[in-house]
Structures are given as structure tokens and as C-alpha cells.
Protein backbone atom coordinates (compact mmCIF):
# COMPACT_ATOMS: atom_id res chain seq x y z
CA UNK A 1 82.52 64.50 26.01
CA UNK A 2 83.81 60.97 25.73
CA UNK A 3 80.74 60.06 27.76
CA UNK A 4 78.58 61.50 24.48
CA UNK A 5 80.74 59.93 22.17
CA UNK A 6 80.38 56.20 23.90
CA UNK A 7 76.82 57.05 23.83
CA UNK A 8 76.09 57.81 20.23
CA UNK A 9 78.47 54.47 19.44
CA UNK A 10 76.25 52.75 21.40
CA UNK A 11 72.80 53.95 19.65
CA UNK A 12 74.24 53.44 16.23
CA UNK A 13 75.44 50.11 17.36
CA UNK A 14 71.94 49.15 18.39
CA UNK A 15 70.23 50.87 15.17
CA UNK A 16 72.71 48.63 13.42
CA UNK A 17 71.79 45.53 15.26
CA UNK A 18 67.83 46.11 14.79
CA UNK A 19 68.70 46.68 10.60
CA UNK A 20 70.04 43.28 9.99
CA UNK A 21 67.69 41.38 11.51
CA UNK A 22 65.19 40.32 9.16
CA UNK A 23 61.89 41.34 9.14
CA UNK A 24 59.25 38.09 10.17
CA UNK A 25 56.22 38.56 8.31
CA UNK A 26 53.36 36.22 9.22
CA UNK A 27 50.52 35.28 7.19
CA UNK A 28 47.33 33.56 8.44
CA UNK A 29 47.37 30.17 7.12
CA UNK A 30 44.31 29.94 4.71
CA UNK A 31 41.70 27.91 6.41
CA UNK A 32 41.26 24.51 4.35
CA UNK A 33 37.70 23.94 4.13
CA UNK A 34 36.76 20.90 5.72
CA UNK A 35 35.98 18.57 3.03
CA UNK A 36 32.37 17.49 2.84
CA UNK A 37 31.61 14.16 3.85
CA UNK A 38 29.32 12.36 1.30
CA UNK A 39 26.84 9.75 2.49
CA UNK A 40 25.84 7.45 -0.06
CA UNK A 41 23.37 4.61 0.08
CA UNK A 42 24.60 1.68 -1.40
CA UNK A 43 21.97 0.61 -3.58
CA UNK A 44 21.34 -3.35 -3.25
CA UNK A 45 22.47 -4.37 -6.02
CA UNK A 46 20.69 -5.57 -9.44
CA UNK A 47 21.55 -7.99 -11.74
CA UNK A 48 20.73 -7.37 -15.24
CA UNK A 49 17.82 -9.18 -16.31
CA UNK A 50 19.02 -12.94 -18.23
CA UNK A 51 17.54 -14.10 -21.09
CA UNK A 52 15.70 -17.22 -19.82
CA UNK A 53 14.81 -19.73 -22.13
CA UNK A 54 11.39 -21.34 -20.63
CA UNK A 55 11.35 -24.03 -19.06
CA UNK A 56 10.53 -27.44 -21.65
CA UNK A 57 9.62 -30.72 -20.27
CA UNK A 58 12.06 -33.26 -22.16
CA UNK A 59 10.28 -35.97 -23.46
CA UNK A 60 10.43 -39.49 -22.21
CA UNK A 61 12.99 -41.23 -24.09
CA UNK A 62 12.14 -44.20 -26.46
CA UNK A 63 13.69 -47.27 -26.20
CA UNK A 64 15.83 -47.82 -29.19
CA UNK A 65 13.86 -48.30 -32.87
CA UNK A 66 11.18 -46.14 -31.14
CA UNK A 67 9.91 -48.76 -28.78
CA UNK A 68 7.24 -47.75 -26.13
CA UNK A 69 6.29 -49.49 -22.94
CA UNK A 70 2.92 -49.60 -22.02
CA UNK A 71 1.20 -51.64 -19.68
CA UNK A 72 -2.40 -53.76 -20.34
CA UNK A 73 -4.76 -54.40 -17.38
CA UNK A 74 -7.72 -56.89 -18.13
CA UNK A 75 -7.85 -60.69 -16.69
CA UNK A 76 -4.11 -60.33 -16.19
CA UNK A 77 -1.50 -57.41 -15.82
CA UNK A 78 0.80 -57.57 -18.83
CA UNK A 79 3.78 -55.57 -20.31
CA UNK A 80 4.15 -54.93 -23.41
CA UNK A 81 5.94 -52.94 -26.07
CA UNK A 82 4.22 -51.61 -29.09
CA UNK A 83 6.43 -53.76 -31.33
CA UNK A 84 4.63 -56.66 -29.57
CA UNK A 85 1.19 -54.89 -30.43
CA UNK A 86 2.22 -54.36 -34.15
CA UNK A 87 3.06 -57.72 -34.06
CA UNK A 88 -0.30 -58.97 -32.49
CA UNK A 89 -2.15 -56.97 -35.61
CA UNK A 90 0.04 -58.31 -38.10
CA UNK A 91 -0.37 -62.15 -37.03
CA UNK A 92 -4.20 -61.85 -36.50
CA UNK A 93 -5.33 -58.74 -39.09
CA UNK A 94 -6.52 -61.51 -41.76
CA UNK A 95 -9.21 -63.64 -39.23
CA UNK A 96 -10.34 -60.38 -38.22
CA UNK A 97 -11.23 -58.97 -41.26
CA UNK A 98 -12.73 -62.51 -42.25
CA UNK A 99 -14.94 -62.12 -39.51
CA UNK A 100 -15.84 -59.11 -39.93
CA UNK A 101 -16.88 -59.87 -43.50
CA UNK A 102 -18.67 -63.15 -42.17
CA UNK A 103 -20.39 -61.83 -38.81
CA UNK A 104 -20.52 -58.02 -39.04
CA UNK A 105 -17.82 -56.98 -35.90
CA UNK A 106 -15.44 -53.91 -37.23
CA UNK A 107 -11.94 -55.97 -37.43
CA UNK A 108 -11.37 -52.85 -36.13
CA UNK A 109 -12.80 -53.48 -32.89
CA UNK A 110 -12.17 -57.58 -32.63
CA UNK A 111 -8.53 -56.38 -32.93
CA UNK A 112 -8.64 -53.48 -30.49
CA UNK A 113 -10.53 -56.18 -27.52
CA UNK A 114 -7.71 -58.81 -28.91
CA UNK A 115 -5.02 -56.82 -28.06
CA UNK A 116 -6.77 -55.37 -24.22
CA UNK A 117 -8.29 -58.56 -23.01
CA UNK A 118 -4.91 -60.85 -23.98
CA UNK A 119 -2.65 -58.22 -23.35
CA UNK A 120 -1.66 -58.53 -27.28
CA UNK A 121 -1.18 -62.06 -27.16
CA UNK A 122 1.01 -62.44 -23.88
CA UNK A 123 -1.40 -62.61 -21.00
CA UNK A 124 -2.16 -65.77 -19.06
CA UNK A 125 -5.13 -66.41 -20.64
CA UNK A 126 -3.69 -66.47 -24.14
CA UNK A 127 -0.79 -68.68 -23.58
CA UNK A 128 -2.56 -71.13 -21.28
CA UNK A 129 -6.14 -71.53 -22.70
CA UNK A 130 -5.86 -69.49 -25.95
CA UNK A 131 -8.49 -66.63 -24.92
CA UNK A 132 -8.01 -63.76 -26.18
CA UNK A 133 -11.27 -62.21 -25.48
CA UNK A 134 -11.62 -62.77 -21.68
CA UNK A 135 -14.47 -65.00 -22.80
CA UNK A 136 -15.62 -66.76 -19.44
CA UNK A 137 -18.10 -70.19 -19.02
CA UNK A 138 -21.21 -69.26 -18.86
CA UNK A 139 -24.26 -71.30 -19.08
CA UNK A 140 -24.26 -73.89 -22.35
CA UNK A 141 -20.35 -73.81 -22.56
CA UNK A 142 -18.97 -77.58 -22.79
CA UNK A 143 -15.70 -77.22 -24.00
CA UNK A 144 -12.59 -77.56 -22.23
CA UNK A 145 -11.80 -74.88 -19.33
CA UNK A 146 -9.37 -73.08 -16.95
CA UNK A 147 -9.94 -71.65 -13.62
CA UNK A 148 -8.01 -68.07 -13.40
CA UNK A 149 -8.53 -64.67 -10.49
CA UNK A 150 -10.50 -61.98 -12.10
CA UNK A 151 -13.54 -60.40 -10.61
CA UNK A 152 -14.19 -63.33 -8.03
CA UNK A 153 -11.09 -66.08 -7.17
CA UNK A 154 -10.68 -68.91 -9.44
CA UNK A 155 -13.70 -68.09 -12.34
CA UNK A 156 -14.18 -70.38 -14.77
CA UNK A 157 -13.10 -69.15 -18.23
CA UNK A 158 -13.12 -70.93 -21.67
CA UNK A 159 -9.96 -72.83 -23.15
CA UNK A 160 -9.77 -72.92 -26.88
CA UNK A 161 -7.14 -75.40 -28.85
CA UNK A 162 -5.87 -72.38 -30.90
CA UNK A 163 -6.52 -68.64 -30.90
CA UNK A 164 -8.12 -68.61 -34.35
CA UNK A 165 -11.08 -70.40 -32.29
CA UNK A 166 -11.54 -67.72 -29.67
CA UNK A 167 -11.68 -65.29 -32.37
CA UNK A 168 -14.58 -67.63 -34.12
CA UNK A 169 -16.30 -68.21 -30.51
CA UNK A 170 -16.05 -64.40 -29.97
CA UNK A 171 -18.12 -63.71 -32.98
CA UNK A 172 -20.68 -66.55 -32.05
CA UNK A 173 -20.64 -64.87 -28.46
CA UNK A 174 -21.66 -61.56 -29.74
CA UNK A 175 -23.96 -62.54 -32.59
CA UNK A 176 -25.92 -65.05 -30.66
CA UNK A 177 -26.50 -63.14 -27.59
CA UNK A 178 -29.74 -60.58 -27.96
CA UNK A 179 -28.26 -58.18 -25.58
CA UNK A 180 -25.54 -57.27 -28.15
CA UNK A 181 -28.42 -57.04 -31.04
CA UNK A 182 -28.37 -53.19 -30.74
CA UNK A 183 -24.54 -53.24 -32.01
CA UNK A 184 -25.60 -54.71 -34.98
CA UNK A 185 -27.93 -51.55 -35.84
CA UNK A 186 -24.23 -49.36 -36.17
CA UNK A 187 -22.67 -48.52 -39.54
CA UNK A 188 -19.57 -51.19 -39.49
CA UNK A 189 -17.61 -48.32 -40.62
CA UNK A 190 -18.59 -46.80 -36.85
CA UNK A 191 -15.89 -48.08 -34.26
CA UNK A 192 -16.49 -45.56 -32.09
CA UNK A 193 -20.45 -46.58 -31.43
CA UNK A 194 -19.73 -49.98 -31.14
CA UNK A 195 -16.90 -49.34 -28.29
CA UNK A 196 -19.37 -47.66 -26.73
CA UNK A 197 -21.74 -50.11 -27.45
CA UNK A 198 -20.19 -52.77 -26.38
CA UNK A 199 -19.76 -51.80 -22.97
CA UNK A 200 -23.59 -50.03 -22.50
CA UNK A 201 -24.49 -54.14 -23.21
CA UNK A 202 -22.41 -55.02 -20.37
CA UNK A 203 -19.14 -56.89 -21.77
CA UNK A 204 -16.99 -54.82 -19.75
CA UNK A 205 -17.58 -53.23 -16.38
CA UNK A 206 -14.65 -50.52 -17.10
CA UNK A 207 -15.99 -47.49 -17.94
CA UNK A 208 -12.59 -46.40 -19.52
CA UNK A 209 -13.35 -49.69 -22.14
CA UNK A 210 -14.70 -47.86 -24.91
CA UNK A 211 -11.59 -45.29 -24.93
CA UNK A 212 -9.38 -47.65 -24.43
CA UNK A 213 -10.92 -49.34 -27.47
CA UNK A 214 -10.92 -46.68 -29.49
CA UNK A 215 -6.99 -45.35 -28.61
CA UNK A 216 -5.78 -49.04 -29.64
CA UNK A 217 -7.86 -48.39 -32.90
CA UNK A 218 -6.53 -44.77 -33.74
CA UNK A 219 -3.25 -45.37 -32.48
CA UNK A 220 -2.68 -48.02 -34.65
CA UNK A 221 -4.45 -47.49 -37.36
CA UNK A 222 -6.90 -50.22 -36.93
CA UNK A 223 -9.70 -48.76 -39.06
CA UNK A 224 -7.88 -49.22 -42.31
CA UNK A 225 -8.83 -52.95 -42.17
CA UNK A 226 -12.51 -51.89 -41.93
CA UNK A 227 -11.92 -49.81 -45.20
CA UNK A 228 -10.44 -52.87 -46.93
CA UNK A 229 -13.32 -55.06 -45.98
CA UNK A 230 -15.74 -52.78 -46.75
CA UNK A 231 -14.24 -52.46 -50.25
CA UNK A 232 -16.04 -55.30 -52.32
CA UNK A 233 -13.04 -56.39 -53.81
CA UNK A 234 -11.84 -57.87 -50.48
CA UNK A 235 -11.81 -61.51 -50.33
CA UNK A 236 -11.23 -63.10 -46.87
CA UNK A 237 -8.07 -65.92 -46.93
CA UNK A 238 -9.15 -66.90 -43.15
CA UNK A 239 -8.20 -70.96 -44.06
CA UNK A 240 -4.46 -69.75 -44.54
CA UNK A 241 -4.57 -68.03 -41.35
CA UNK A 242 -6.22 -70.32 -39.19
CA UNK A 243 -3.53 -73.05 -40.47
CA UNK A 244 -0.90 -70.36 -39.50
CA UNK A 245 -2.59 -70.13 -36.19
CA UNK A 246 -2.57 -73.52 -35.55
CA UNK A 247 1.05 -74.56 -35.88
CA UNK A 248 1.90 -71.42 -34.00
CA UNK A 249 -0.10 -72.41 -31.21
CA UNK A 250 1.43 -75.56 -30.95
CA UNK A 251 4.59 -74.06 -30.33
CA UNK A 252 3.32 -72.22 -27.94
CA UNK A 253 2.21 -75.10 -25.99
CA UNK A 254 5.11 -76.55 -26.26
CA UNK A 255 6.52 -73.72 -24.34
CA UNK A 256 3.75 -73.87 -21.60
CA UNK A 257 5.08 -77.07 -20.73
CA UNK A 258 8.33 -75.53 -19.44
CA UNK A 259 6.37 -73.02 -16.83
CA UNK A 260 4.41 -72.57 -14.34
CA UNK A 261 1.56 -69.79 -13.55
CA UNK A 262 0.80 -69.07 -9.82
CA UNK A 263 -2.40 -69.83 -7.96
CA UNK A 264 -3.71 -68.85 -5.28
CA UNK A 265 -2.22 -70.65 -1.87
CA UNK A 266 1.06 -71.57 -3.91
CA UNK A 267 4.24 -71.61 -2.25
CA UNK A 268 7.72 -72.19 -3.43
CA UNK A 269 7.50 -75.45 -1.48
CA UNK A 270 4.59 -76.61 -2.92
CA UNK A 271 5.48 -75.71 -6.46
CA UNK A 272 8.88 -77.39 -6.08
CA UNK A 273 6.79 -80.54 -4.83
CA UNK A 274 4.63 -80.45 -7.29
CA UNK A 275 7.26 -80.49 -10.25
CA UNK A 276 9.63 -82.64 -8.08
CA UNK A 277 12.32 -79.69 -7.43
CA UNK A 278 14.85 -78.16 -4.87
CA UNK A 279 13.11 -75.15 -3.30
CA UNK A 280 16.88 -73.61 -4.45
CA UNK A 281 16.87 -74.86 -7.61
CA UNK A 282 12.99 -73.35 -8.27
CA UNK A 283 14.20 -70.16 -6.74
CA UNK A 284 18.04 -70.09 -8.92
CA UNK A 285 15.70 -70.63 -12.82
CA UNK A 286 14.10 -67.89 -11.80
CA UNK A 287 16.11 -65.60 -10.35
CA UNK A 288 14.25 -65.15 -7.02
CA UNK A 289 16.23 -63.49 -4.14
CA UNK A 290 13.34 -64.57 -2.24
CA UNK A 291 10.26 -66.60 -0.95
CA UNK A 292 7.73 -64.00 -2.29
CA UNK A 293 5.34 -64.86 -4.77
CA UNK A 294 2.05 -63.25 -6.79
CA UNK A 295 -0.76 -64.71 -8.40
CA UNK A 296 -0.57 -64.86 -11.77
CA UNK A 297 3.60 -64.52 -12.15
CA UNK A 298 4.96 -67.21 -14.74
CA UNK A 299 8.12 -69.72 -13.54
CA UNK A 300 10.09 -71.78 -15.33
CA UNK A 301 9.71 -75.36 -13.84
CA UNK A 302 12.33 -77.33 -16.17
């Protein structure tokens, strides 16, 4: 009997035992999907288009008062600024229009071959024999001369004792030569035929002369003074001028006697010989660093 009672004790005791415990319930874990892997293609990358202003040239500045440099090629390279060429006009307008009402040349034209074969007034020509025309020798010519490099070396070229006499002697040159005849056959209003005239009768070997002519003419104005002489109320005051010319010249002599153009086969040596110098002392008035030379470049000698 006990045995039976121990027994049930027991069972309960174990029913008891299996109560308390709590009950473990265990749920699957929901499965996180795997997140998706995205591949993306960077895309180069693009600016967004700039407004772009085009592209201007800036224009070539001008010295101050609107000064240009340009430079004149004929018996003798020069450089000049247009204030010198305005100048030129200015001094020599009145003999040109004179002319032109005495021997039939545009003062158009005498002005625009002033101002190309002088290099407006400041080429070695001018100053040293007062030619502004490039007028050379040639057979008959008695007057005084000067030897200068131009097409051959040392050509014989006229000398004048004032530029208002070059101006004359280029109207003689033209008017008494029968291969410039045809010229006279143009309207004198026509500066553009007798440019091109001019050089079809051989007075220049450039065939650029007859635009060069003519861009002196229309850049400047030059055919205005044809207009006035053509008007028959224009009355030619070339006396006044050629007194003007005169004393100017003079001056410029004067000037001449101070310098020095080189030849051909000069050396420093021989030009400090010549005007009883120091080779230093030649080199130091004229700012030379050193012995080089060119034909044609102006020193001061005292």
C-alpha cells in the first residue's frame, strides 16, 4: 500500500514538474530577402553647355592721339607715323596744287609719289639732296648730284637746293618726256588712271605702285585738293610756298651737317677717321652696343 502511495506522489510530482515549465514555441525566422544589388553606369559626366562669347581679335592699339606706324619702302626704308604724313601734305599741299594748275599732274598724285618716294619727307634722299621723287640722272641732267644704293650700287640721282625744285623738275620730268604723253589724255579729276598710268609708262617697276598710290590718296583725303583746283576760283600762291620751302630747307641742311649716312664699305673706323673721332666716342652719340653697321643708317658725327 505505501508502495502505491509513494508511487502516485511520485507521478503527480512529475506531472507537476512538466506544468511549470514553460512551453518554448519556435518560429521560423522570416527569411530577409536578399537585397538587390543595383549596377549603375556612371555616366561620364557633362557639363552644361557655357555661353561663349566668340572669339574677337582686339585691335592693334594706337599710339597715343591716334598715331599709326607704318613703314615706306622706295630708294630708302623709312618709318614714319601718319602725323609725319599729315604733316608732309600740309607743308607741300599749296606747290602741288600750283602745279597741278600749271602742268596738269592731279596734286593728288604729286602728293601721293611725294610722300612714297621720300618716305614723307624723311628719307635719305630728301634730307641729303632734296628729292622727293626718286628722280635719278639720266641723260641731259647737269645739275648737282648724289650717288645713293637703289636698283644697282651707288646710282646717280639728282640733288636739288630745295624741295620746292624737285617738285618743279618732277613736273618738267613728266611733261617733257613722250612716254608719259598718254597720262595727259586722263580726266585730272582721275587719280586712279594716272596711278596706273604712271607705272604702265615705266616710272616704277613695283607693281603694287599704283595701289600704293591710290591708298595714300584715299586714306588721306588727297583728292580734295584736285576738287579745289579744279574749281575756277582757285588761285595758286606757289611764290609764298616756295619761300617757305626755302628757309625750311636751309634748316635742314644745317642739320645734315651734324650726320652722317652710310655707304657702302664704311666702317666705324673709317667713319671715325673721316670726321676725326674716337671709334668709342662714334659708337657712345649713337648708342651702338656694337661694330655693326647698314647702308643707308644716319649717325650723328658732332
Amino acid at each position: 500500500m505505501f508502495k502505491k502511495i509513494l508511487l502516485l506522489l511520485t507521478i503527480i510530482t512529475l506531472i507537476g514538474c512538466n506544468a511549470a515549465k514553460p512551453v518554448i514555441v519556435t518560429k521560423k525566422a522570416p527569411i530577409k530577402p536578399k537585397p538587390e544589388v543595383v549596377r549603375t553606369i556612371k555616366k561620364p559626366a557633362v557639363s552644361s553647355p557655357a555661353t561663349t562669347r566668340p572669339t574677337v581679335a582686339k585691335p592693334v592699339k594706337k599710339e597715343q592721339g591716334n598715331r599709326e606706324t607704318e613703314v615706306i619702302v622706295s630708294t630708302s626704308k623709312t618709318v614714319v607715323t601718319n602725323d609725319v604724313i599729315v604733316s608732309y601734305i600740309s607743308k607741300f599741299k599749296a606747290i602741288a596744287m600750283g602745279n597741278m594748275k600749271n602742268y596738269g599732274i592731279p596734286a593728288s598724285i604729286i602728293l601721293a609719289q611725294g610722300i612714297l618716294e621720300s618716305g614723307a619727307g624723311r628719307g635719305d634722299l630728301a634730307i641729303s639732296a632734296n628729292n622727293h621723287f626718286g628722280i635719278k640722272c639720266h641723260v641731259g641732267w647737269t645739275g648737282e648730284s648724289v650717288k645713293h644704293n637703289d636698283d644697282s650700287d651707288q646710282e646717280c640721282f639728282r640733288k636739288y637746293d630745295n624741295p620746292s625744285e624737285s617738285f618743279k623738275d618732277h613736273a618738267l620730268f613728266l611733261t617733257g618726256r613722250s612716254r608719259y604723253s598718254k597720262l595727259f589724255e586722263f580726266s585730272k579729276g582721275d587719280y586712279k588712271a594716272w596711278a596706273k598710268g604712271l607705272r604702265a609708262a615705266g616710272y616704277a617697276t613695283d607693281p603694287k605702285y599704283p595701289d600704293k598710290l591710290i591708298s595714300y590718296i584715299e586714306r588721306y583725303n588727297l583728292h580734295q585738293y584736285d576738287n579745289q583746283v579744279l574749281d575756277v576760283n582757285y588761285v595758286s600762291n606757289e611764290k609764298q610756298m616756295v619761300e617757305e620751302l626755302t628757309i625750311e630747307s636751309r634748316n635742314t641742311i644745317n642739320q645734315d651737317l651734324f650726320s652722317y649716312v652710310v655707304q657702302k664699305g664704311d666702317t666705324l673706323y673709317s667713319i671715325s677717321k673721316k670726321f676725326d673721332l674716337k671709334v668709342d666716342d662714334l659708337k657712345q652719340k649713337n648708342n651702338l652696343s656694337d661694330n655693326t653697321l647698314s647702308i643707308g643708317q644716319r649717325l650723328m658725327v658732332k
